[in-house]
Protein backbone atom coordinates (compact mmCIF):
# COMPACT_ATOMS: atom_id res chain seq x y z
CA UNK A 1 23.97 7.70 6.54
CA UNK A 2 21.01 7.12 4.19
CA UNK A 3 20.60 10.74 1.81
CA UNK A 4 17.15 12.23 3.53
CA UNK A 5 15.13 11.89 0.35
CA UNK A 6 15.29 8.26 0.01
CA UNK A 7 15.42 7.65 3.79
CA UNK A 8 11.89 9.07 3.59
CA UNK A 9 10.89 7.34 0.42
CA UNK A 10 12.04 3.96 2.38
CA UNK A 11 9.79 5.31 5.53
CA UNK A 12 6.71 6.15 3.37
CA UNK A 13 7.21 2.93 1.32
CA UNK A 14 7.01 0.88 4.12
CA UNK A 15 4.37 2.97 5.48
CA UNK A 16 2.01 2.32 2.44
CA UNK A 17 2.83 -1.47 2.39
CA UNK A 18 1.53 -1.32 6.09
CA UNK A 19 -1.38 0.97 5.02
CA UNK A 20 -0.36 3.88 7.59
CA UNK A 21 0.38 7.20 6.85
CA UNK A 22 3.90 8.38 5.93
CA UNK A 23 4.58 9.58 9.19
CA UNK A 24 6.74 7.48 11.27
CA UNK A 25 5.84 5.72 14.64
CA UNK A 26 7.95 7.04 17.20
CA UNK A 27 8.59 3.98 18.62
CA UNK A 28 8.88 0.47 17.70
CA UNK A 29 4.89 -0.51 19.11
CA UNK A 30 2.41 -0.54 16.93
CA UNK A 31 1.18 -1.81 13.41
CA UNK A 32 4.63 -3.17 11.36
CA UNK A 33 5.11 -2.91 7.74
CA UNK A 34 4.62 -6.67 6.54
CA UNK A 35 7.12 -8.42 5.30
CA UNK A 36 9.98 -6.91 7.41
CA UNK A 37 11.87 -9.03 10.07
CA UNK A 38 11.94 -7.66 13.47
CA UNK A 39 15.40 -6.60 13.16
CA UNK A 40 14.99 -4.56 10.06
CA UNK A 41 11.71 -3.51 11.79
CA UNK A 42 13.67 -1.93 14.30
CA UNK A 43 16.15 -0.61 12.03
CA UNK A 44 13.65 1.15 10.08
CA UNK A 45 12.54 2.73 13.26
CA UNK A 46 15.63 4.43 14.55
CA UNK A 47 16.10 5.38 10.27
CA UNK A 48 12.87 7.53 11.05
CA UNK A 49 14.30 9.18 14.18
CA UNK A 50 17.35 9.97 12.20
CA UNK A 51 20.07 8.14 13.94
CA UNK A 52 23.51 7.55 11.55
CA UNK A 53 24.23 4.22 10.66
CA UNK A 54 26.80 4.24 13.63
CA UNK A 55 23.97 5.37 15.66
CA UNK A 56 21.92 2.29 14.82
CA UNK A 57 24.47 -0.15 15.42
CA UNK A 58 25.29 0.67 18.74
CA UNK A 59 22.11 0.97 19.63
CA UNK A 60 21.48 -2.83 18.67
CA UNK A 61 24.79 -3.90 19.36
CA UNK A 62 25.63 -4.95 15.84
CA UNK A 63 28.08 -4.08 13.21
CA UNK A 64 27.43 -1.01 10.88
CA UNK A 65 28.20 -3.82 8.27
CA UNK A 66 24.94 -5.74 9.47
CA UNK A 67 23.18 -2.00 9.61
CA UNK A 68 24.03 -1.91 6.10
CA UNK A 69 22.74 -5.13 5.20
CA UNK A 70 19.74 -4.54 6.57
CA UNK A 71 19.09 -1.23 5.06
CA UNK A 72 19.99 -2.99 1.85
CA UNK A 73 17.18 -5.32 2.11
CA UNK A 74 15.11 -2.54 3.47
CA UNK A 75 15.52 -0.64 0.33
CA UNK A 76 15.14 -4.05 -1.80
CA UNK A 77 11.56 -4.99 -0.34
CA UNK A 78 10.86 -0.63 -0.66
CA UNK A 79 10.84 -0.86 -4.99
């Protein structure tokens, strides 16, 4: 589980690269933070509604290795 402080720097980052406001779209509709592929799209989503890492991946049906991955590259494309 991503520490709450940089899970919302990683929100608002992504927010500002889409030029939205920091506050997270409840749902995965809407303008996407460029850059991001649909899957870390969607990962960055369920970060937002605060969902654990084992949370995520059995929501998408993927390892919590590949939920790692992607947050890595979230947090990589975030600085």
């Amino acid at each position: 589980m991503l520490d709450p402080a940089l899970q919302r720097r990683l929100v608002a980052s992504a927010a500002a690269a889409a030029g939205q406001r920091s506050t997270p779209a409840p749902a995965a509709s809407g303008p996407k933070p460029a850059g991001l592929t649909p899957r870390e799209r969607e990962v960055l989503v369920l970060i937002a509604q605060a969902l654990t890492n084992r949370e995520i991946a059995a929501r998408l049906f993927i390892g919590e290795v590949a939920v790692n991955t992607h947050i890595n590259n979230l947090l990589a494309k975030a600085q």
